[in-house]
Protein backbone atom coordinates (compact mmCIF):
# COMPACT_ATOMS: atom_id res chain seq x y z
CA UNK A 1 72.54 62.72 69.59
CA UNK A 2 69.79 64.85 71.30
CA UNK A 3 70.94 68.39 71.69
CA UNK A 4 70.51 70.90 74.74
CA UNK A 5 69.22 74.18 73.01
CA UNK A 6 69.96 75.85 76.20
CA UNK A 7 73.41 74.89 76.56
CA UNK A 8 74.16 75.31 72.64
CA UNK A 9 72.53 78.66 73.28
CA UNK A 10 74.75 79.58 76.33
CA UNK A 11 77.96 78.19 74.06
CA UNK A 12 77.38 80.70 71.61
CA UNK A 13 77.15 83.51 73.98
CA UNK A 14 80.28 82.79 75.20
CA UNK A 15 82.10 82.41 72.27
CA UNK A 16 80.74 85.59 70.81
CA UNK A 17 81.97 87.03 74.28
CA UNK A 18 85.46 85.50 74.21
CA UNK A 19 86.23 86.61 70.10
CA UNK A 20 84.53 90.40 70.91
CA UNK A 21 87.84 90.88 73.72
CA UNK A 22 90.91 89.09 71.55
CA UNK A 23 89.63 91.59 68.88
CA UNK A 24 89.79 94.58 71.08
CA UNK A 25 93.27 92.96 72.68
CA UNK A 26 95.64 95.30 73.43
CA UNK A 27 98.60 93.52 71.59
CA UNK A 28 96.17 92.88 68.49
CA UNK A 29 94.42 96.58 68.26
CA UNK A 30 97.87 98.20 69.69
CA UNK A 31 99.99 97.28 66.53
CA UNK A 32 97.96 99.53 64.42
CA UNK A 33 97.46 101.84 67.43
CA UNK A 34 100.98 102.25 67.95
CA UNK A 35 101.86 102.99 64.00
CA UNK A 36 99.39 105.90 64.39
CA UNK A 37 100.71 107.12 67.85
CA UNK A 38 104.17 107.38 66.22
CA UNK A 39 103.20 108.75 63.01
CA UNK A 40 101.80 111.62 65.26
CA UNK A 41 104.78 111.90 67.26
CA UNK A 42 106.64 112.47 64.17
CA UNK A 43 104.23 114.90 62.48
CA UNK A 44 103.84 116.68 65.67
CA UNK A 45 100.85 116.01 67.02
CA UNK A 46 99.98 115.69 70.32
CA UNK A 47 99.90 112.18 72.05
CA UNK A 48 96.67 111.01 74.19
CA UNK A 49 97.08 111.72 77.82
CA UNK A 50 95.42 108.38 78.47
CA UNK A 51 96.75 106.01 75.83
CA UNK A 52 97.57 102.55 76.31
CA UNK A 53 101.11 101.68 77.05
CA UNK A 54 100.91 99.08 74.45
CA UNK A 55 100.50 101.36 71.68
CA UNK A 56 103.31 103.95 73.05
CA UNK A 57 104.79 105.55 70.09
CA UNK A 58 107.84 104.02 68.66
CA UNK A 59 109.82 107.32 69.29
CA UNK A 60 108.82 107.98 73.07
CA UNK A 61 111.98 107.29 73.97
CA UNK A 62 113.89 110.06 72.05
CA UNK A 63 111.34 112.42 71.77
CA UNK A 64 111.51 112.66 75.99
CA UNK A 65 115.63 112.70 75.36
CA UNK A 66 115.56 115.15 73.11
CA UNK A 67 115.05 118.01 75.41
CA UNK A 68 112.94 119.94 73.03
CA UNK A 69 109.00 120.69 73.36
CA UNK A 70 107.24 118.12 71.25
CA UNK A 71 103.90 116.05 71.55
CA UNK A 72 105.38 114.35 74.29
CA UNK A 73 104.95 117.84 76.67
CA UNK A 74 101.78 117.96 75.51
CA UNK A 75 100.82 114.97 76.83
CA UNK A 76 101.60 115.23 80.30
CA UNK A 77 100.42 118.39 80.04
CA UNK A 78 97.06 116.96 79.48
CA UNK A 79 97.54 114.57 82.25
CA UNK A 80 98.20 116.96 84.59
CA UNK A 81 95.03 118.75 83.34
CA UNK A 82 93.17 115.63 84.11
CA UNK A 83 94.35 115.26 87.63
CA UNK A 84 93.75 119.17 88.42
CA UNK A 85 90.15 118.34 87.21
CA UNK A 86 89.49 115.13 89.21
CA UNK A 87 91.01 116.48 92.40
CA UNK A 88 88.83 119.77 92.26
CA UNK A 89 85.98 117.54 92.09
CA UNK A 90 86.73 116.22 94.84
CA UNK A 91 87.81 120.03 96.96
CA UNK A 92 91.56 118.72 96.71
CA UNK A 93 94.89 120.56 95.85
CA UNK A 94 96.65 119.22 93.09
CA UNK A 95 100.65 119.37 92.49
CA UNK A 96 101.18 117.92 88.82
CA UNK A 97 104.32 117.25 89.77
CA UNK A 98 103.73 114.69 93.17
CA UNK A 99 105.48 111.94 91.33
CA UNK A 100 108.72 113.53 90.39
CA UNK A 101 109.84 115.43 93.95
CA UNK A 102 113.37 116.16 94.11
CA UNK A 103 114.11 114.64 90.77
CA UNK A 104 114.67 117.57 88.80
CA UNK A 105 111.64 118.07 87.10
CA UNK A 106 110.14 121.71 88.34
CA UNK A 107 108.60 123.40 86.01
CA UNK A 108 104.65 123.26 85.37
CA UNK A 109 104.41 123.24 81.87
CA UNK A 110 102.07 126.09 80.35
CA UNK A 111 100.46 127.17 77.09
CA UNK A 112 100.82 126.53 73.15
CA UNK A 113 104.41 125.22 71.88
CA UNK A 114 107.14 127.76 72.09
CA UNK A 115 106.39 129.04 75.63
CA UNK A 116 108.96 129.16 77.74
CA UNK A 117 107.73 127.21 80.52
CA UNK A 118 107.10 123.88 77.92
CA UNK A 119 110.95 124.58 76.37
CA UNK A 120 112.05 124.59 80.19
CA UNK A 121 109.83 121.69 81.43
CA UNK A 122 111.71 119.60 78.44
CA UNK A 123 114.56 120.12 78.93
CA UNK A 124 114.57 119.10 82.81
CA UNK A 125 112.67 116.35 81.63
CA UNK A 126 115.48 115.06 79.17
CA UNK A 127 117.88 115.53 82.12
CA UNK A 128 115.79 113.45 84.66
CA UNK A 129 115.28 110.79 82.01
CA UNK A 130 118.91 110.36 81.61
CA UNK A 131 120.06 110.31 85.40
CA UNK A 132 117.35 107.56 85.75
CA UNK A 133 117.59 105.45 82.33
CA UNK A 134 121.04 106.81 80.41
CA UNK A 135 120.10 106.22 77.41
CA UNK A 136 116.74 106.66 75.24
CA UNK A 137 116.59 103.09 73.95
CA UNK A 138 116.76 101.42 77.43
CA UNK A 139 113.57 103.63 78.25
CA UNK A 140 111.58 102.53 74.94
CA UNK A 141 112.52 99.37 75.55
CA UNK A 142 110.93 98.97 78.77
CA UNK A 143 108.13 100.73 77.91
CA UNK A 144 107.50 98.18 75.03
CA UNK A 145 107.58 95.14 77.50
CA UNK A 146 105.26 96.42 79.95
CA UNK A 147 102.78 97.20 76.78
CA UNK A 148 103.59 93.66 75.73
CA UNK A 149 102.57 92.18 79.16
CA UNK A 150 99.34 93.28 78.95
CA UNK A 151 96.55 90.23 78.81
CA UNK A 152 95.20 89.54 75.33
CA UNK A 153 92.14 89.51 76.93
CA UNK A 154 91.45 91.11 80.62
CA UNK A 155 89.12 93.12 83.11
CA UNK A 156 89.27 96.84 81.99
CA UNK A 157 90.03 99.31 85.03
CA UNK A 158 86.36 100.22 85.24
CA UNK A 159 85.40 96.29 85.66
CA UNK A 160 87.49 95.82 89.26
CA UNK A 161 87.43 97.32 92.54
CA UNK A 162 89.51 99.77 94.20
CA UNK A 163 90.68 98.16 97.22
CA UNK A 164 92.62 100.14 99.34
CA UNK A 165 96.05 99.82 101.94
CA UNK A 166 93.70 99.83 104.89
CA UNK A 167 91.50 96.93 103.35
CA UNK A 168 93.54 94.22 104.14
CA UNK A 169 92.35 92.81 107.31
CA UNK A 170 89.11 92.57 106.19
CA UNK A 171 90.33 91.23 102.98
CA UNK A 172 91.73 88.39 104.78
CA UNK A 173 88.93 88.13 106.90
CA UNK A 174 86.50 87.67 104.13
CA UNK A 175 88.83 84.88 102.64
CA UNK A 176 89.20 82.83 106.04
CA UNK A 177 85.85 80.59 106.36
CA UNK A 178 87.34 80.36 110.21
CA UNK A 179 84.19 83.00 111.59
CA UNK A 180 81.57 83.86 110.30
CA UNK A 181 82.46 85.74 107.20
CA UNK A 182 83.51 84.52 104.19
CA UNK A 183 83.20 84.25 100.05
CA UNK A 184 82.25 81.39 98.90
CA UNK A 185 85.28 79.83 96.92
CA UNK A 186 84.36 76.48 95.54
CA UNK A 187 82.24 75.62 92.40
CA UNK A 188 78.70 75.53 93.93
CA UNK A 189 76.80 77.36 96.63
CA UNK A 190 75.33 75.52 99.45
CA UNK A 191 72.92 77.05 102.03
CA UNK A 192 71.45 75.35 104.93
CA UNK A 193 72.03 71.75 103.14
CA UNK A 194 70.12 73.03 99.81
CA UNK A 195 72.78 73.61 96.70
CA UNK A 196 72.84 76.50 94.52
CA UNK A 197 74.08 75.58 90.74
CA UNK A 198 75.07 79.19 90.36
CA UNK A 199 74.98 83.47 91.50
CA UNK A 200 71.53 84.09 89.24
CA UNK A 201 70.24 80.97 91.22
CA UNK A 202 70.85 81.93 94.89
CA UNK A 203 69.83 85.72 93.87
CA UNK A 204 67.08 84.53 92.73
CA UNK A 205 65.81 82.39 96.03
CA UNK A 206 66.99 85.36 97.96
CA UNK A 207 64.46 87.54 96.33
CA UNK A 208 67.36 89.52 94.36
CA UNK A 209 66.74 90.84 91.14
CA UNK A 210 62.97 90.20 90.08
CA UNK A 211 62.38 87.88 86.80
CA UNK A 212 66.05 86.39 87.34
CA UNK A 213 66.13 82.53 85.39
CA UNK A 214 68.03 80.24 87.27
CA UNK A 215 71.34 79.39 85.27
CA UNK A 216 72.57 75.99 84.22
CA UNK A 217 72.21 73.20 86.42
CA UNK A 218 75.89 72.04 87.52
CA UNK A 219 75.33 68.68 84.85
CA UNK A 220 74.76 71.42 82.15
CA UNK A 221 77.35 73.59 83.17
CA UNK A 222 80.15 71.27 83.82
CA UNK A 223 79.36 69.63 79.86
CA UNK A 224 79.45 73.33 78.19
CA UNK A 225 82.92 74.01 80.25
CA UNK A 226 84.10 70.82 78.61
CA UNK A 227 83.35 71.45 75.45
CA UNK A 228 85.06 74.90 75.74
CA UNK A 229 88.33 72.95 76.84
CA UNK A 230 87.89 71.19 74.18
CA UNK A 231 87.59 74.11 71.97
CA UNK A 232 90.80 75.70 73.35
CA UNK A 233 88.58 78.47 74.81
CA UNK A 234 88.67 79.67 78.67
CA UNK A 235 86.71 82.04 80.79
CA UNK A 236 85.95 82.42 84.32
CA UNK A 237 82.84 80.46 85.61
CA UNK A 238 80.80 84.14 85.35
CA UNK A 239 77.66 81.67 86.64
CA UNK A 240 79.68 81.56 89.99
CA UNK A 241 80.16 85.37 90.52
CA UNK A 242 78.30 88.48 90.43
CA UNK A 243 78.76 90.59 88.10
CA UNK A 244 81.33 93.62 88.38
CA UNK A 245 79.30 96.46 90.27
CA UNK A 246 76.53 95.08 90.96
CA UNK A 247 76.99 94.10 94.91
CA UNK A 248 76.63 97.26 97.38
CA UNK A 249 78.21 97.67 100.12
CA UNK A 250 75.02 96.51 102.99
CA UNK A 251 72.35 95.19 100.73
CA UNK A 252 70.73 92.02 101.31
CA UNK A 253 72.46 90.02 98.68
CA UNK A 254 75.88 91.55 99.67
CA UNK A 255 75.61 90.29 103.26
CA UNK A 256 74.99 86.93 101.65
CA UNK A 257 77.88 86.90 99.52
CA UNK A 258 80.43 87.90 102.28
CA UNK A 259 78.79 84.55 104.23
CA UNK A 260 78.33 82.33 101.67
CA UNK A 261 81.43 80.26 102.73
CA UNK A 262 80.96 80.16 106.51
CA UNK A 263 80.61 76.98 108.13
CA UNK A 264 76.68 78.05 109.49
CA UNK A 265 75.81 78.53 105.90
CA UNK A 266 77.86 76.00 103.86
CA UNK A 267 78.48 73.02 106.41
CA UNK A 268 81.92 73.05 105.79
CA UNK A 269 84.97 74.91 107.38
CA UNK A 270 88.50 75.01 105.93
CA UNK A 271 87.07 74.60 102.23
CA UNK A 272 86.97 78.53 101.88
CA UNK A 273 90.31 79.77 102.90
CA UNK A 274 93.07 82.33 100.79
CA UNK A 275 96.11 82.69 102.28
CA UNK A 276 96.86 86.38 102.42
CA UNK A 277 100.22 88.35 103.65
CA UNK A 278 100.13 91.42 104.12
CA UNK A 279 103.59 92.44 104.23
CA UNK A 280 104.92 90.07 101.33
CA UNK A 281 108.07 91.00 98.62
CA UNK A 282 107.09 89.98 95.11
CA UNK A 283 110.33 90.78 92.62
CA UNK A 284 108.75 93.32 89.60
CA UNK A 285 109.14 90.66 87.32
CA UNK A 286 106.96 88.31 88.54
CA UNK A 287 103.89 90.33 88.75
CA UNK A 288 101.04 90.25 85.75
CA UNK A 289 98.71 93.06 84.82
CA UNK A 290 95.19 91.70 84.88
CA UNK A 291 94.07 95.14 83.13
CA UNK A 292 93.43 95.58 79.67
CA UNK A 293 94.75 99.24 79.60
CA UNK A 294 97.68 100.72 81.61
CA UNK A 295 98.01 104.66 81.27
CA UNK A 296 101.54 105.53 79.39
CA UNK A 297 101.98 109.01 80.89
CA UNK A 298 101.11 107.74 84.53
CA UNK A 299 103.69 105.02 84.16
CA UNK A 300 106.67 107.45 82.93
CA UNK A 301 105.49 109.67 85.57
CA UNK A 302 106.04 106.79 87.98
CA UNK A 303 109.05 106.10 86.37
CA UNK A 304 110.91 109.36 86.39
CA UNK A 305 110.38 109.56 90.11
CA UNK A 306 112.37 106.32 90.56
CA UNK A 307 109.81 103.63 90.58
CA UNK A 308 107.32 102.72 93.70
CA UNK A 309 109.09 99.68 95.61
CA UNK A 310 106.99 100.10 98.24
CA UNK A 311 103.30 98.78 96.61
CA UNK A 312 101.00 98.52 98.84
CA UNK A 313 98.61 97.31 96.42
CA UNK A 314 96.83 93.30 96.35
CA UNK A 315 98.16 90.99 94.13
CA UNK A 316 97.14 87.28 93.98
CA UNK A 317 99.01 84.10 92.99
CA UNK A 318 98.51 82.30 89.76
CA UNK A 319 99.32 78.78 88.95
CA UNK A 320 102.62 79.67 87.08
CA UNK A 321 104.06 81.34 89.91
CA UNK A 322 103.28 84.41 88.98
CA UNK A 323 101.39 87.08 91.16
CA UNK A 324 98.51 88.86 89.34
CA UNK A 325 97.89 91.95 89.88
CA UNK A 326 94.33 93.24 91.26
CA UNK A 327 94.96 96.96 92.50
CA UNK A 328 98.24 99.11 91.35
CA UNK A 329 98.74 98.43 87.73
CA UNK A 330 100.55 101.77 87.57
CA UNK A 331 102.99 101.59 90.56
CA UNK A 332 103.70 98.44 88.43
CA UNK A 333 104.23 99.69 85.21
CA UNK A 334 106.13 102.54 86.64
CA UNK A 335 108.44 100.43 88.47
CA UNK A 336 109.26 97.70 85.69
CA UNK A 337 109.85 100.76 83.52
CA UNK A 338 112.39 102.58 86.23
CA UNK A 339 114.50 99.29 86.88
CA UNK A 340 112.72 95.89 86.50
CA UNK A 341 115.22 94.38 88.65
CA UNK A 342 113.29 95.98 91.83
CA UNK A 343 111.91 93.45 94.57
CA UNK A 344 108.43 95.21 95.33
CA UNK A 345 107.72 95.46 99.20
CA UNK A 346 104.21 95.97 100.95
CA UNK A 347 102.61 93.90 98.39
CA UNK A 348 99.05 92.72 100.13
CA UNK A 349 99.76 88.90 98.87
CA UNK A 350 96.83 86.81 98.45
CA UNK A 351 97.18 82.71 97.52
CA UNK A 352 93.85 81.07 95.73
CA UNK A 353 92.89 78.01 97.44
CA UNK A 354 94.68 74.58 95.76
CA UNK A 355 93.42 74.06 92.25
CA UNK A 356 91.27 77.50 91.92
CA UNK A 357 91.17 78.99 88.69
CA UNK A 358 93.14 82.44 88.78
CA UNK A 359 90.37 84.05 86.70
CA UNK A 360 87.96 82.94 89.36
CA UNK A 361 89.48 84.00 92.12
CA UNK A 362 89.88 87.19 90.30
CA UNK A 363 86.10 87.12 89.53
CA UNK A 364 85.41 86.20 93.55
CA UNK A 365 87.73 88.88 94.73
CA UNK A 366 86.01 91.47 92.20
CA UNK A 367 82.59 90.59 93.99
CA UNK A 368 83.96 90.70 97.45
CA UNK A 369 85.35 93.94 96.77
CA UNK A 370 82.27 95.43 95.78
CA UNK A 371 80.64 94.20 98.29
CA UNK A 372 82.84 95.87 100.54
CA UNK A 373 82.04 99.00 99.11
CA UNK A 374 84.73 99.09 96.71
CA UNK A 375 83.22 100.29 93.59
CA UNK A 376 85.12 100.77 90.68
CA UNK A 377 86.93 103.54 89.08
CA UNK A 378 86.70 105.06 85.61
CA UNK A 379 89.15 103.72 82.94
């Protein structure tokens, strides 16, 4: 048997690519993770503003109960401190407590353990906890099944656009092949009758990036995607899609990619069309993070305040019937963790064409939304 160096190359990169994110997975790294995060709850220590909800210490729960200053206090202290920073970069005002209004919790928390504005900021924070969970375990709990519904392997914050409330016509315009805009949502690209095996390929004959090597031919492609069935390993097509970031908003190869599915470029209509509602209901429970890192202190804040039923953020459906979510991991999070019983409202609901990959379409809508002009923000 005569074999492709090319495609044995390509199958290695791949591999490599797919065993590099299970080993950073957040239920694989976050056992350890979460052993240390406790240990320093214990000892004292303060707890990462920004650590992953699947590596929440195993004593969250009762340390936010306990109505005492602790690590816990020092943490959203710290978060607080990052959102003061972030909105005076931008010439905002900043209220660290936006997310718990009328809840109880009032006091800013201050200075080095044993001022009197932590001790009081803990102890309205034990009280607001308990009017909202009763009981420390139900909170930990929750927590612990958010952490555990993060992907094993996913897009980290900084890999997917921002897309906004005010977004969604256009969204739906983009996926509706009905005018003359529209992403391209089948496996190939076709332009004026000539076919395009992948992204790099059409780049390239648009004059985009200089020295770019055509990818796999679709022959090429469609054999390494069977052997990596066959291996029991899946990925998005990432010869299909551009790469997170690197579309902006009015460039050349931008305005191609929001017309690549049209009927004057393609020669079809009706073969690139997403469904999208936007004013669906999607029940808490049925929605899927699609980021590898959800923010613990975000969530409880999110929590404490009662949850956010009303979303307004874009989710898309999946072939298991759940909706994956692209923008509002935290509302999420927050919500499942407040009561996961909650029906979500607002949600912008988008449905993948018939047999589309969810981790394409994910992939496609990443692209379109930088195109847009949606970059991406920091993790």
């Amino acid at each position: 048997m005569k074999i492709n160096k090319r495609i044995l190359s390509e199958a290695v990169r791949r591999v490599r690519k797919i065993i590099k994110e299970q080993e950073e997975a957040p239920s694989e790294a976050g056992a350890e993770g979460a052993a240390q995060a406790a240990e320093q709850g214990e000892k004292g220590k303060a707890i990462p503003w920004n650590l992953n909800i699947a590596q929440a210490p195993a004593n969250l729960g009762a340390l936010i109960f306990s109505g005492q200053d602790g690590p816990h206090v020092q943490m959203f202290m710290d978060f607080f401190q990052s959102g003061a920073q972030a909105a005076a970069e931008k010439g905002e005002e900043f209220d660290a407590l936006q997310f718990v209004k009328g809840k109880g919790l009032k006091t800013d928390p201050k200075g080095d353990v044993g001022d009197p504005s932590r001790a009081q900021f803990a102890k309205e924070l034990s009280q607001v906890a308990a009017n909202q969970f009763s009981d420390a375990a139900t909170l930990q709990k929750r927590v612990q099944e958010v952490g555990a519904a993060l992907p094993k392997t996913g897009m980290q914050k900084s890999e997917m656009p921002a897309l906004e409330a005010g977004d969604v016509e256009a969204v739906a315009d983009y996926l509706d092949d009905s005018d003359n805009t529209a992403i391209e949502l089948t496996p190939k690209y076709t332009v004026k009758g000539k076919e395009f095996n992948s992204w790099e390929e059409l780049k390239a004959a648009l004059g985009g990036d200089e020295g770019v090597k055509a990818a796999a031919n679709r022959k090429d492609e469609a054999i390494l995607r069977r052997w990596m069935q066959v291996a029991n390993l899946n990925e998005a097509n990432p010869a299909m899609y551009p790469k997170p970031g690197e579309l902006k908003k009015g460039s050349k190869l931008s305005k191609a990619y929001l017309s690549a599915g049209t009927a004057p470029v393609d020669g079809k209509k009706g073969d690139d069309q997403a469904a999208v509602d936007p004013d669906g209901t999607v029940a808490v429970s049925d929605m899927k993070p699609t980021q590898k890192n959800i923010q613990v202190a975000k969530s409880l804040m999110f929590a404490l305040s009662g949850g956010v039923p009303k979303f307004g953020g874009y989710v898309f459906g999946d072939k298991d019937g759940k909706f994956k979510i692209l923008d509002g991991h935290h509302r999420w999070s927050g919500t499942y963790i407040a009561n996961p019983a909650t029906t979500m409202t607002k949600v912008y609901k988008m449905t993948p064409p018939q047999g589309m990959d969810g981790d394409d379409f994910l992939k496609a809508v990443t692209a379109m939304g930088n195109a847009m002009g949606r970059q991406q923000k920091s993790d």
